[in-house]
N, C-alpha and C. Protein backbone atom coordinates (compact mmCIF):
# COMPACT_ATOMS: atom_id res chain seq x y z
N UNK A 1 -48.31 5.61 1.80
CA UNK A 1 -47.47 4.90 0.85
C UNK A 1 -46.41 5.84 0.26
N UNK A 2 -46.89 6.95 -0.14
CA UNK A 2 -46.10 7.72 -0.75
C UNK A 2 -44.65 8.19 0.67
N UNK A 3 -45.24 8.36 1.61
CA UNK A 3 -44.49 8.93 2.82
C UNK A 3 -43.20 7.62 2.66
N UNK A 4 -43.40 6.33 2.67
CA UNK A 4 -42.50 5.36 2.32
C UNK A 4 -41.55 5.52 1.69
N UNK A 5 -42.04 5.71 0.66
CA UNK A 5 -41.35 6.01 -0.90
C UNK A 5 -40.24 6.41 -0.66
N UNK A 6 -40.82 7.92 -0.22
CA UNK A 6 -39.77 8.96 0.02
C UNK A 6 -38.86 8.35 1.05
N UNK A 7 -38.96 8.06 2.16
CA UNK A 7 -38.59 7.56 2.98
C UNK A 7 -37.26 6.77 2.47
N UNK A 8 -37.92 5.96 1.32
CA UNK A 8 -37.08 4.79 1.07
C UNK A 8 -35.37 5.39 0.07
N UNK A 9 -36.49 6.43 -0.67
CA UNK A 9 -35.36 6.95 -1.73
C UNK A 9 -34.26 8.15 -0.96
N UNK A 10 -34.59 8.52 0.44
CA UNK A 10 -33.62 9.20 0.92
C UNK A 10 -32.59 8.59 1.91
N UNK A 11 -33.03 7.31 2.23
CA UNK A 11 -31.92 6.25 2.38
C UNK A 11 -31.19 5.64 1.68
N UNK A 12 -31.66 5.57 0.52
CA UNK A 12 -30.97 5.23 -0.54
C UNK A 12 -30.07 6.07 -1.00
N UNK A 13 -30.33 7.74 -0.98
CA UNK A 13 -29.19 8.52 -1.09
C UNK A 13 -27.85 8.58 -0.09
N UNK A 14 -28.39 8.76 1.30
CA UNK A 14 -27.44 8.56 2.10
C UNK A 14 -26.72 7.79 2.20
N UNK A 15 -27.03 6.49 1.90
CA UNK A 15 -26.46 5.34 1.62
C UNK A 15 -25.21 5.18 0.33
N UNK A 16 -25.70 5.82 -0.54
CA UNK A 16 -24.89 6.24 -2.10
C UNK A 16 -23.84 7.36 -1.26
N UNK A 17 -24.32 8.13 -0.99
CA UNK A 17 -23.27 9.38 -0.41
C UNK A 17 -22.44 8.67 0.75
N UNK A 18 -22.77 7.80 1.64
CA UNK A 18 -21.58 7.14 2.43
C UNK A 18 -20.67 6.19 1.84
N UNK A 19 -21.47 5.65 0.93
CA UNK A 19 -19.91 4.86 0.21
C UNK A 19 -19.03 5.88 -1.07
N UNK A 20 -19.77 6.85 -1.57
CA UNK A 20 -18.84 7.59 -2.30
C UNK A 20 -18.18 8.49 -1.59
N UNK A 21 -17.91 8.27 -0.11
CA UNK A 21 -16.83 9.38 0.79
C UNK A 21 -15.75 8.75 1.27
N UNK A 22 -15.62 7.47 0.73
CA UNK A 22 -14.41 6.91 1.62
C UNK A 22 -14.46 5.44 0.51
N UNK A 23 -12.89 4.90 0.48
CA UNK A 23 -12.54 3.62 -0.12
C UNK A 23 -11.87 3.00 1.13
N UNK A 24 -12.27 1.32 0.72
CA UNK A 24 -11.45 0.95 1.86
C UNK A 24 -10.91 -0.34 0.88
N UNK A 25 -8.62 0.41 1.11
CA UNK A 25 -7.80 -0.20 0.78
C UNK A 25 -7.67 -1.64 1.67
N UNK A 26 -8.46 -2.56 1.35
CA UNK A 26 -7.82 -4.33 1.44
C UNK A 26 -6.09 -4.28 1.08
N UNK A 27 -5.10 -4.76 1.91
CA UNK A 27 -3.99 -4.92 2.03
C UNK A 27 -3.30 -6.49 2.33
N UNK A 28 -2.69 -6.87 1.80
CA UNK A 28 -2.13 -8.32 2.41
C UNK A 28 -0.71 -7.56 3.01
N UNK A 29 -0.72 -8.32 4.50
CA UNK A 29 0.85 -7.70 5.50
C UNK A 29 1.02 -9.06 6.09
N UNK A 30 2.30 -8.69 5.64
CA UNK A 30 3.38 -9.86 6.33
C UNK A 30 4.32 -9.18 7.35
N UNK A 31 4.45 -9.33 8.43
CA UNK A 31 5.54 -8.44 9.57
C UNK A 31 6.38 -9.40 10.44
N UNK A 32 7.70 -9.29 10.75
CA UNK A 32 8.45 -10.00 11.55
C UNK A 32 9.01 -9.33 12.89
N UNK A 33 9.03 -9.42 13.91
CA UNK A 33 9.60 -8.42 15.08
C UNK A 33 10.82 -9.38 15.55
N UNK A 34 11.98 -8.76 16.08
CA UNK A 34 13.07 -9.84 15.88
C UNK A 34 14.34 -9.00 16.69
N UNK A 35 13.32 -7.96 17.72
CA UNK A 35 14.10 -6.77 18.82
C UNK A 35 14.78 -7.63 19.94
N UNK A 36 15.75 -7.32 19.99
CA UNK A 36 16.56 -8.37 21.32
C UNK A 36 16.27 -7.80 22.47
N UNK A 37 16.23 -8.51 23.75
CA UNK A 37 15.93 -8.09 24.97
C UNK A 37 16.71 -6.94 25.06
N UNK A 38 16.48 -5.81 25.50
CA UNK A 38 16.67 -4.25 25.94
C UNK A 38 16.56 -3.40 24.94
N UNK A 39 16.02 -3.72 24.40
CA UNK A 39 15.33 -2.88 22.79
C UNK A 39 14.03 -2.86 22.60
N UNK A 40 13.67 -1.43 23.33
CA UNK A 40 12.25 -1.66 23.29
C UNK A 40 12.17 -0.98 22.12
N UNK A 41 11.09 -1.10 21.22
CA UNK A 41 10.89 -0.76 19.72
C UNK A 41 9.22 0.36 19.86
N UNK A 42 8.75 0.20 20.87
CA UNK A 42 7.74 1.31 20.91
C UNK A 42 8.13 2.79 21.66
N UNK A 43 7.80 3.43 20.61
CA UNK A 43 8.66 5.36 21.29
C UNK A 43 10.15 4.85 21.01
N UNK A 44 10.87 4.07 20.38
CA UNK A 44 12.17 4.36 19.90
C UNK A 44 11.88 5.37 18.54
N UNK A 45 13.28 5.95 18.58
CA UNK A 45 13.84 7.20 17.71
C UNK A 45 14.36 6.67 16.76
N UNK A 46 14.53 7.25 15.29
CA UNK A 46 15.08 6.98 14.35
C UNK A 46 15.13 7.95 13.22
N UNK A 47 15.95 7.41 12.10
CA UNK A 47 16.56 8.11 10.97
C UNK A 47 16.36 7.41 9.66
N UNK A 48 15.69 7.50 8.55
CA UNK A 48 15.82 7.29 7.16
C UNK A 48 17.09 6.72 6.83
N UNK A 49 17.23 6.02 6.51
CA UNK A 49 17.96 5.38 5.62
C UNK A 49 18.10 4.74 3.90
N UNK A 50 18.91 5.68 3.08
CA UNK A 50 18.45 5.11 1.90
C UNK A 50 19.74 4.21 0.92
N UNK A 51 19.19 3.70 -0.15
CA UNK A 51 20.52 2.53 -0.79
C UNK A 51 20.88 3.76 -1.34
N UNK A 52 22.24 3.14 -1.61
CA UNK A 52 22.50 4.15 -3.19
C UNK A 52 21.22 4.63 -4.53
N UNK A 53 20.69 3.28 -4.73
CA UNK A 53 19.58 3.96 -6.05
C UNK A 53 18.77 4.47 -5.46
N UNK A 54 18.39 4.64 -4.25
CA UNK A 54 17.27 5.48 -4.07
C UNK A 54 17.45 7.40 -3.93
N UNK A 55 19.00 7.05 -4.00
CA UNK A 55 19.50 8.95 -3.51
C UNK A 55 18.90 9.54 -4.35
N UNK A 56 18.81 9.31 -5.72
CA UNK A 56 18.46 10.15 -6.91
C UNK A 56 17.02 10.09 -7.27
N UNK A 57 16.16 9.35 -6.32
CA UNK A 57 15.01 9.42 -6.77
C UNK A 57 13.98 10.15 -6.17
N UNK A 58 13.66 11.56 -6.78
CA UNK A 58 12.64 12.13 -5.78
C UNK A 58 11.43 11.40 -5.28
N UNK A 59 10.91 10.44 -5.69
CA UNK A 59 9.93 9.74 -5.13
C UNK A 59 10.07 9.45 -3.47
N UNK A 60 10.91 8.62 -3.45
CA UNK A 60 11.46 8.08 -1.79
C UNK A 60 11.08 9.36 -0.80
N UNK A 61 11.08 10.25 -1.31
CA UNK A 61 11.16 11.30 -0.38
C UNK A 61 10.01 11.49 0.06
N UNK A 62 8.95 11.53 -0.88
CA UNK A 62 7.36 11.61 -0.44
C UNK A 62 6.98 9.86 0.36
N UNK A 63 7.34 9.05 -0.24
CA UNK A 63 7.16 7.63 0.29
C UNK A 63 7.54 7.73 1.84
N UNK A 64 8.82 8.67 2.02
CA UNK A 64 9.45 8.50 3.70
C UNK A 64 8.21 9.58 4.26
N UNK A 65 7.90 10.67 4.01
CA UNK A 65 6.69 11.42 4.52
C UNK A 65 5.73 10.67 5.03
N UNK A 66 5.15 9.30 3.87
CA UNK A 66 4.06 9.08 4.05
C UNK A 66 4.26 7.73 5.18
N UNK A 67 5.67 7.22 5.45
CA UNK A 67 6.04 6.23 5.77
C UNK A 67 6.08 7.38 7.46
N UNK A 68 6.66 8.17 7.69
CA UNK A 68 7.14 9.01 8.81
C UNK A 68 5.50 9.31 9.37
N UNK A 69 4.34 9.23 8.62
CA UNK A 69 3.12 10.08 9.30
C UNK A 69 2.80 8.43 9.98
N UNK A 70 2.68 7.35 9.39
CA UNK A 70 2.91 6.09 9.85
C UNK A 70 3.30 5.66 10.53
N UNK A 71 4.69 6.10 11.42
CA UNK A 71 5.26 6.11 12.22
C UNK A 71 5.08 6.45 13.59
N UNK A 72 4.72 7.37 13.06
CA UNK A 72 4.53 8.45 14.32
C UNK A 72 3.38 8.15 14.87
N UNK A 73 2.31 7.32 14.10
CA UNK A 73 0.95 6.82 14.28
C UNK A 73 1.08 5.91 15.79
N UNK A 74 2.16 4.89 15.25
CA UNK A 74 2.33 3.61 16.19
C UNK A 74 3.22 4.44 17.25
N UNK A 75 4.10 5.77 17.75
CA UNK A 75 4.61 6.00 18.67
C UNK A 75 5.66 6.02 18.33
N UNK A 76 6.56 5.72 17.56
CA UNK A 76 7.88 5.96 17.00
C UNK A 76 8.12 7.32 16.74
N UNK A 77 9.63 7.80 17.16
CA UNK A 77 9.33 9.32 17.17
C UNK A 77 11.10 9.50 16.02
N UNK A 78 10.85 10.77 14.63
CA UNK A 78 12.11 11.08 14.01
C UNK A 78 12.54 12.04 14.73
N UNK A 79 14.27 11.25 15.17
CA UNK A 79 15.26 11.96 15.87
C UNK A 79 16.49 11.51 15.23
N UNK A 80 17.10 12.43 13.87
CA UNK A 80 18.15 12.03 13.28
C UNK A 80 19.02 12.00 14.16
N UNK A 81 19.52 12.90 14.95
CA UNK A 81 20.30 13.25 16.09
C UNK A 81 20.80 12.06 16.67
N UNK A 82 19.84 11.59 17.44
CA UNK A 82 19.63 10.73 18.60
C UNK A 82 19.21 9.34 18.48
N UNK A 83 18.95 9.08 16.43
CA UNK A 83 18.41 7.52 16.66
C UNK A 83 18.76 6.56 17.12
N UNK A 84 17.92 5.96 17.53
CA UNK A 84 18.34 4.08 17.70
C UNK A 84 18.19 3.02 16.85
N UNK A 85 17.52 3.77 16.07
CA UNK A 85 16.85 2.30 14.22
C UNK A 85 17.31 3.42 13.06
N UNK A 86 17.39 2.64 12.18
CA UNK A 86 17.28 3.16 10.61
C UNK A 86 16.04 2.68 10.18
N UNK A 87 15.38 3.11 9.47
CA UNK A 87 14.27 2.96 9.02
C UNK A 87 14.78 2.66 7.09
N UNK A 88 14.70 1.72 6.55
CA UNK A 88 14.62 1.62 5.15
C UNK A 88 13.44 1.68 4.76
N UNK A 89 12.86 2.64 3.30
CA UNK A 89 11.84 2.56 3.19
C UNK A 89 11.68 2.10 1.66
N UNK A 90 10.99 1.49 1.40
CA UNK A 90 11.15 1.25 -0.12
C UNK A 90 9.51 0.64 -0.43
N UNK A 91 9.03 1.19 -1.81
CA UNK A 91 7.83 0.93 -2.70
C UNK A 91 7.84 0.63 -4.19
N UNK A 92 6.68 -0.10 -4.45
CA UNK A 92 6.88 -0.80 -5.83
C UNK A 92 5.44 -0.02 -6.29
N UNK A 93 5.11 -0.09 -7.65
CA UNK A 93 4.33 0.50 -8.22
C UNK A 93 4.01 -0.23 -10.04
N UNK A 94 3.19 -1.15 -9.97
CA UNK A 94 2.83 -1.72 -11.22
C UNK A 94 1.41 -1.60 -12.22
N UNK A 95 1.41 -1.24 -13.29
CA UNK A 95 -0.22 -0.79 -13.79
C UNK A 95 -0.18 -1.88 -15.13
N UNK A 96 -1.06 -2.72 -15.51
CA UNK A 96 -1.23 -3.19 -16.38
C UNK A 96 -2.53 -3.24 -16.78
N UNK A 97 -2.67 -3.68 -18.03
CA UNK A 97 -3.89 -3.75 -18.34
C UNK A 97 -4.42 -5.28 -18.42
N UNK A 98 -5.64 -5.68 -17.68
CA UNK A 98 -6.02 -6.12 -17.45
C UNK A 98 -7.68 -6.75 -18.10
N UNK A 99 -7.29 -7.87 -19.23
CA UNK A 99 -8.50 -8.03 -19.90
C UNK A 99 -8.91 -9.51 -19.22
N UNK A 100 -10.32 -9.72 -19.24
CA UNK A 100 -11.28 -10.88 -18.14
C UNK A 100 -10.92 -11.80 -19.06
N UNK A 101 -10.95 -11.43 -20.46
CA UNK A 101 -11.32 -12.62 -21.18
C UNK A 101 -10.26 -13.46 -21.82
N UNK A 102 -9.21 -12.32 -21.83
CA UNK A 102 -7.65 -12.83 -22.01
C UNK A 102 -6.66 -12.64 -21.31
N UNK A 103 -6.91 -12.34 -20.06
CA UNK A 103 -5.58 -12.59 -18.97
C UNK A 103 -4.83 -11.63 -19.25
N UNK A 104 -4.10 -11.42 -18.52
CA UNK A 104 -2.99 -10.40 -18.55
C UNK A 104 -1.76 -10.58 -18.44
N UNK A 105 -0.78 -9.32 -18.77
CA UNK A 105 0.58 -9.75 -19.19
C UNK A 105 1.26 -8.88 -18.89
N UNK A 106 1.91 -8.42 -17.43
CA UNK A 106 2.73 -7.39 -17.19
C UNK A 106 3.66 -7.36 -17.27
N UNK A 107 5.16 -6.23 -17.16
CA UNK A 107 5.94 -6.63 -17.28
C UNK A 107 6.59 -4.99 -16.94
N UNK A 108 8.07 -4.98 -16.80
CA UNK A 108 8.89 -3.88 -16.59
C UNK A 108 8.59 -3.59 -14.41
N UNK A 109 8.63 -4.68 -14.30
CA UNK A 109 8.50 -4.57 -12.45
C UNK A 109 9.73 -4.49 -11.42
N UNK A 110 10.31 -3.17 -11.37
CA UNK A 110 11.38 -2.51 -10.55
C UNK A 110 10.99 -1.39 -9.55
N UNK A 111 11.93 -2.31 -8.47
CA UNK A 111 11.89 -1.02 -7.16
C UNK A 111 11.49 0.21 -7.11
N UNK A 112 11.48 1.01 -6.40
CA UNK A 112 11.59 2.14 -5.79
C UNK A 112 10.65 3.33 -6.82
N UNK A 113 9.61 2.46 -7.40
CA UNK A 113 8.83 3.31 -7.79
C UNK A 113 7.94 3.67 -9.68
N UNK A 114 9.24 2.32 -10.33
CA UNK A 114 9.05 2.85 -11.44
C UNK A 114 7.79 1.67 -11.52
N UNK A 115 6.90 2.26 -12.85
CA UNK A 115 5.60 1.87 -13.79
C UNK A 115 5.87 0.69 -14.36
N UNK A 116 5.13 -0.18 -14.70
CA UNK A 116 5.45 -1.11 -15.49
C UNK A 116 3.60 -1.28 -16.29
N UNK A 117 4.16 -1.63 -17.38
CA UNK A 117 2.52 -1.25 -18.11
C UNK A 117 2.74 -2.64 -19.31
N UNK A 118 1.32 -2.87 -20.12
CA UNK A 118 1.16 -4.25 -20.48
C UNK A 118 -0.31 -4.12 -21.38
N UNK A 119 -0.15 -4.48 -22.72
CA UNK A 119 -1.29 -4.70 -23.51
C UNK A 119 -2.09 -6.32 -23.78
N UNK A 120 -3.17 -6.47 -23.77
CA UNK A 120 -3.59 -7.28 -24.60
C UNK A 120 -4.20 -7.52 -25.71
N UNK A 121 -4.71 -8.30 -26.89
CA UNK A 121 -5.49 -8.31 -27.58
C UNK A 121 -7.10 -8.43 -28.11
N UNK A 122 -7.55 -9.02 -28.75
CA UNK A 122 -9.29 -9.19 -28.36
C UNK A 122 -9.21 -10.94 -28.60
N UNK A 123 -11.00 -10.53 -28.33
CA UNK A 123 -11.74 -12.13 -27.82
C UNK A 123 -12.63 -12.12 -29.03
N UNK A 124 -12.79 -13.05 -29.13
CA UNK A 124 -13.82 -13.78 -30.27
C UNK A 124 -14.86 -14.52 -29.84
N UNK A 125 -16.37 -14.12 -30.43
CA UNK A 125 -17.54 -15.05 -30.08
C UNK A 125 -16.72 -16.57 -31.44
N UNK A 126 -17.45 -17.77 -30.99
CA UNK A 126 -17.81 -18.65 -32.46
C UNK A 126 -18.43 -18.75 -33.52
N UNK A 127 -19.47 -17.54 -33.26
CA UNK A 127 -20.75 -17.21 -34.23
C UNK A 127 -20.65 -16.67 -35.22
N UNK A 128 -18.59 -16.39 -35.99
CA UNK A 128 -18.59 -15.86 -36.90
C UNK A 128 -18.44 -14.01 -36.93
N UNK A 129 -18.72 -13.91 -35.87
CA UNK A 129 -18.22 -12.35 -35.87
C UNK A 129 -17.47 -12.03 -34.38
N UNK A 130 -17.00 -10.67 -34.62
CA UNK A 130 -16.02 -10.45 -33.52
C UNK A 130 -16.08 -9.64 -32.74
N UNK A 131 -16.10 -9.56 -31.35
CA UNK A 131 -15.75 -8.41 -30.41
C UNK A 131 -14.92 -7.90 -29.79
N UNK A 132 -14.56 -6.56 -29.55
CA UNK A 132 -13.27 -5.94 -28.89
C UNK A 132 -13.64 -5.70 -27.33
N UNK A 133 -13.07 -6.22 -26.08
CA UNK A 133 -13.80 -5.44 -24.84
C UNK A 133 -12.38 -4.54 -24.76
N UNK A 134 -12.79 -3.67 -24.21
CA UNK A 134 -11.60 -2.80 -23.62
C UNK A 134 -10.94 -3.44 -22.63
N UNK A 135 -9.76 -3.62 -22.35
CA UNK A 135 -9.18 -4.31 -21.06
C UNK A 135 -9.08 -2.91 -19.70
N UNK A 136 -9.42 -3.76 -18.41
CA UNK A 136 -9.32 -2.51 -17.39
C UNK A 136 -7.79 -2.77 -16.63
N UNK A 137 -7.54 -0.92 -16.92
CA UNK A 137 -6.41 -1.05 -16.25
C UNK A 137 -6.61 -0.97 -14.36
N UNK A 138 -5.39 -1.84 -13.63
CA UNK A 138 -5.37 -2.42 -12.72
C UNK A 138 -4.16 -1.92 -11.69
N UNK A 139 -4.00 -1.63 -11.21
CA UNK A 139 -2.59 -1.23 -10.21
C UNK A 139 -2.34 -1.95 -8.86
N UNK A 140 -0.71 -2.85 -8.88
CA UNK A 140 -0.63 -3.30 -7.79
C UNK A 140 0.46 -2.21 -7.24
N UNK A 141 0.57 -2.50 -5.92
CA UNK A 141 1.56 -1.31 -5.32
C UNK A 141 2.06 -2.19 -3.86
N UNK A 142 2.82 -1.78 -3.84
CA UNK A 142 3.18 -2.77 -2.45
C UNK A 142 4.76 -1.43 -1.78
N UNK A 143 4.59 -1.65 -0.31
CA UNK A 143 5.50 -1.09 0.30
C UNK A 143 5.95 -2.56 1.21
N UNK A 144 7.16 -1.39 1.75
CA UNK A 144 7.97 -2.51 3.09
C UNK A 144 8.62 -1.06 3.72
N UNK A 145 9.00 -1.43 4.91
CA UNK A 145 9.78 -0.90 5.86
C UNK A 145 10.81 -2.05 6.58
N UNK A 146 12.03 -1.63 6.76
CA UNK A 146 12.92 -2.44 6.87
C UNK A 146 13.80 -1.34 8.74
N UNK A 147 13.71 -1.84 9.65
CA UNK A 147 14.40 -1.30 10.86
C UNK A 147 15.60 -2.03 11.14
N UNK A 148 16.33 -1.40 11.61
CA UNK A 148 17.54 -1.92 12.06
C UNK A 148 18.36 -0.94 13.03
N UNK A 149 18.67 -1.67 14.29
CA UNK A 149 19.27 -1.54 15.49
C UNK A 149 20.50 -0.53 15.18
N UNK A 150 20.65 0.70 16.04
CA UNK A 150 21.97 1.45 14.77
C UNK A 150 23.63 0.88 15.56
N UNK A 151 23.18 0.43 16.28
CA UNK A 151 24.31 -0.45 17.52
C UNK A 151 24.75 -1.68 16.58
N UNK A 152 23.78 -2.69 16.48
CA UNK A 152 24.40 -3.91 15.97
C UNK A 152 24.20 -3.98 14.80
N UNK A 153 23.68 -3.35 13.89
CA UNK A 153 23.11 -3.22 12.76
C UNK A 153 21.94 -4.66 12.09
N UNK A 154 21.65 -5.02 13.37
CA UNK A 154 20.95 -6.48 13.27
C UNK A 154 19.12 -5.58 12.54
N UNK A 155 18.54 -6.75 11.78
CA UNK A 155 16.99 -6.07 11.49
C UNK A 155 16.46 -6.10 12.68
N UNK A 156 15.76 -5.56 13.37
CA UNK A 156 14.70 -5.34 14.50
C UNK A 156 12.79 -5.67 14.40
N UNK A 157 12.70 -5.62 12.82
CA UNK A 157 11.59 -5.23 12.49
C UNK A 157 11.39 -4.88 11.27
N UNK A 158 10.97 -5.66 10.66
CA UNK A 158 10.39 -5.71 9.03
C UNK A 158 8.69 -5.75 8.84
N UNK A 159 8.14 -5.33 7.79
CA UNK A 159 6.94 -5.19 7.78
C UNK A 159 6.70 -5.09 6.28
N UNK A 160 6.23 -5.33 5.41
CA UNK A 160 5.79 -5.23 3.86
C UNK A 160 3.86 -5.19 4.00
N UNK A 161 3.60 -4.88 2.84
CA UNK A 161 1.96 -4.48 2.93
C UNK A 161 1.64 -4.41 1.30
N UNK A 162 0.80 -5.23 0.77
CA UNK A 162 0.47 -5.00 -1.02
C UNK A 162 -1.06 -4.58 -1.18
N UNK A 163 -1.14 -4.09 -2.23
CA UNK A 163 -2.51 -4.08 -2.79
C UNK A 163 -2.65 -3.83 -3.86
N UNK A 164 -3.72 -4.43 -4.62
CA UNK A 164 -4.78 -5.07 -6.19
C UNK A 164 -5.49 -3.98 -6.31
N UNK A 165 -5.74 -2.98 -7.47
CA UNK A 165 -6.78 -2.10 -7.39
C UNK A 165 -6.69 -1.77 -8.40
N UNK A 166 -8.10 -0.83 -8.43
CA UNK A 166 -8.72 -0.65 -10.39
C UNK A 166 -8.00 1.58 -9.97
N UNK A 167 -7.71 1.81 -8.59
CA UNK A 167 -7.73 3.33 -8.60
C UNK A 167 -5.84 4.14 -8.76
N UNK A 168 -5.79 5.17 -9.38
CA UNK A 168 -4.84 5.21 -10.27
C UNK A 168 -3.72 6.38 -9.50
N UNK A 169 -4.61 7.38 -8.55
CA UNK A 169 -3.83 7.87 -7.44
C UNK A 169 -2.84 6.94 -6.69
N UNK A 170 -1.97 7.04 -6.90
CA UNK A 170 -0.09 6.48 -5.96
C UNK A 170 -0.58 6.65 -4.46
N UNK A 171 -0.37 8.60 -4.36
CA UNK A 171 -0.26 8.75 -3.02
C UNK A 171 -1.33 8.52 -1.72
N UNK A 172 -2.29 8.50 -1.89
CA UNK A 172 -3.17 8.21 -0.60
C UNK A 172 -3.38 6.45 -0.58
N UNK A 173 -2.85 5.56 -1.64
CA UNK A 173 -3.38 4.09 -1.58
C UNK A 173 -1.73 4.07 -1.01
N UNK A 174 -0.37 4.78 -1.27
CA UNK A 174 0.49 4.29 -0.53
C UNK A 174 0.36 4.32 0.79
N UNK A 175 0.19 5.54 1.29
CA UNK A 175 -0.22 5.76 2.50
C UNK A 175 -0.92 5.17 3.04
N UNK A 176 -1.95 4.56 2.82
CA UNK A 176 -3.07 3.52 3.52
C UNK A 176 -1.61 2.11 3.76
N UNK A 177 -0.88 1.87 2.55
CA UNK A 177 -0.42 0.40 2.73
C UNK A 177 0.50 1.21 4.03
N UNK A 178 1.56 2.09 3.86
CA UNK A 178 2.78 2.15 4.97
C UNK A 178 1.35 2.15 6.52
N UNK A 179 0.73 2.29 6.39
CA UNK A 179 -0.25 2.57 7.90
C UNK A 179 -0.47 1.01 8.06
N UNK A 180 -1.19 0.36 6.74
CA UNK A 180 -1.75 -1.13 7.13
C UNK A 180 -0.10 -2.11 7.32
N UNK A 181 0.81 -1.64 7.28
CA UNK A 181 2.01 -2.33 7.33
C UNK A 181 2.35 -2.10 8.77
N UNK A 182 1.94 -0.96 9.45
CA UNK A 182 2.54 -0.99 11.16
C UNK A 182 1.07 -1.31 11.83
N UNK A 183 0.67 -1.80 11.13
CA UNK A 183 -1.10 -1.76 11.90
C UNK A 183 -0.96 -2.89 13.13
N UNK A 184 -0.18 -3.92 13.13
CA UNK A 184 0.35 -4.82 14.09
C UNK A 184 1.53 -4.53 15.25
N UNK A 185 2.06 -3.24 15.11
CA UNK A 185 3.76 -3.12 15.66
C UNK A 185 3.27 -2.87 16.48
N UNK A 186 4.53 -3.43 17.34
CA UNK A 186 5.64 -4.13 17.27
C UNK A 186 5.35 -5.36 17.74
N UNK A 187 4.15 -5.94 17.45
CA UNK A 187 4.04 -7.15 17.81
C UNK A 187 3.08 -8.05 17.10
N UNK A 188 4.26 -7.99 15.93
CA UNK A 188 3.28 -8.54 14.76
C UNK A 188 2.63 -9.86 14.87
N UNK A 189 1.32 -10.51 14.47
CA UNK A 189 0.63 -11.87 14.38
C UNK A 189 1.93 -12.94 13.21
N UNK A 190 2.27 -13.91 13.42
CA UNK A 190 2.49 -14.71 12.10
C UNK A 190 1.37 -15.18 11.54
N UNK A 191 2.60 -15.42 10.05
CA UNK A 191 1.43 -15.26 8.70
C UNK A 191 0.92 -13.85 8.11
N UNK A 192 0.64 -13.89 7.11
CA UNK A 192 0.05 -13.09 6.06
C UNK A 192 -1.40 -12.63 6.36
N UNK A 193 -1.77 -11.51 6.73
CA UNK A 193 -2.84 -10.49 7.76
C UNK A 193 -3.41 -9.82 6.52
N UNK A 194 -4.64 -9.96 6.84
CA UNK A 194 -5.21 -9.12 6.08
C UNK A 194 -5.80 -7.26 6.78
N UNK A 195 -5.66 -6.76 6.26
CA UNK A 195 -6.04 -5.57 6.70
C UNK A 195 -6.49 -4.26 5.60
N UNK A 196 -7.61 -3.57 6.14
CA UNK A 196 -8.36 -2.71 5.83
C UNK A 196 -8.31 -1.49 6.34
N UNK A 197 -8.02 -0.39 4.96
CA UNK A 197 -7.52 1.05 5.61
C UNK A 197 -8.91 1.07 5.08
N UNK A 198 -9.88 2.94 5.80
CA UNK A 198 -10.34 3.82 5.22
C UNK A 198 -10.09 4.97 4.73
N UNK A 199 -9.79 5.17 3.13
CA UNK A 199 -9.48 6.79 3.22
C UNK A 199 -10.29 7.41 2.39
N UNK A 200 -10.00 8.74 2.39
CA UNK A 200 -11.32 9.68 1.80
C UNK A 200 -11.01 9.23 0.02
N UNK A 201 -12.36 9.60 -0.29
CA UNK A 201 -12.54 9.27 -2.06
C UNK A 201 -12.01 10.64 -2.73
């Protein structure tokens, strides 16, 4: 019996130690492919492309890194030189606080990276006295990648990717979305895909 026991409680650790080594980012992706005959889009070359507001923002720069290791995943290879696509890259980034019992209320939600943050108040029993819960803060984040033909300047290939989460690190949950956003290329499913990254905790 005792041999059990043990048995039982060191599966139970292993078990605790395999889910505290890895999260797995749930993503909603929407992707369009829209390459004209003689444009093949797998192992084509390309170059960054950014708007005007994004020149000044050091962020984009780590976003194109994490968007470029993504890339290179699906076979797409960076050749400023020599491209055939522009690659637009652009990410959103929202944190609010989030109470069960009174809903939430975000607000300040702009491009290319900036915070947007949000309070609520408390809840009341009927019994005459009162309680405060803490509200949990929540982070949505969403990327897109935007391609375009450098010939006709037509889109080739769009892809966006979001995600809902209680974890407060930017960079490895972006990175999971730019990966779950080419997880279909270049031949994306229609409709809205669900998909599941693993990355380390």
């Amino acid at each position: 019996m005792r041999f059990f026991a043990v048995l039982l409680m060191s599966a139970s650790a292993l078990w605790l130690t395999g889910c505290a080594s890895t999260r797995v980012v749930n993503s909603q992706v929407t992707a369009v492919a829209a390459a004209p005959a003689g444009l093949p889009l797998q192992g084509a070359k390309y170059r960054f492309e950014r708007l005007p507001l994004q020149v000044q923002n050091p962020d984009v720069g780590l976003a194109e890194q994490q968007a470029q290791q993504a890339l290179a995943d699906v076979g797409l290879v960076r050749d400023d030189a020599q491209a055939q696509l522009s690659v637009l890259v652009s990410f959103q980034v929202l944190s609010y606080l989030n109470d069960p019992f009174g809903g939430s209320n975000a607000h300040l939600w702009r491009p290319y990276g900036a915070v947007g943050y949000a309070r609520n108040g408390a809840w009341a029993y009927n019994w005459g006295w009162t309680m405060s819960t803490p509200p949990v803060t929540e982070y949505r984040r969403a990327v897109s990648l935007v391609m375009r033909d450098l010939r006709s300047g037509q889109v080739v290939y769009e892809t966006q990717a979001s995600h809902q989460g209680p974890w407060r690190d930017d960079s490895p949950i972006l990175a999971a979305l730019f990966k779950a956003a080419l997880s279909q290329f270049p031949h994306p499913p229609a409709g809205v895909q669900r998909v599941r990254v693993e990355i380390p905790n």
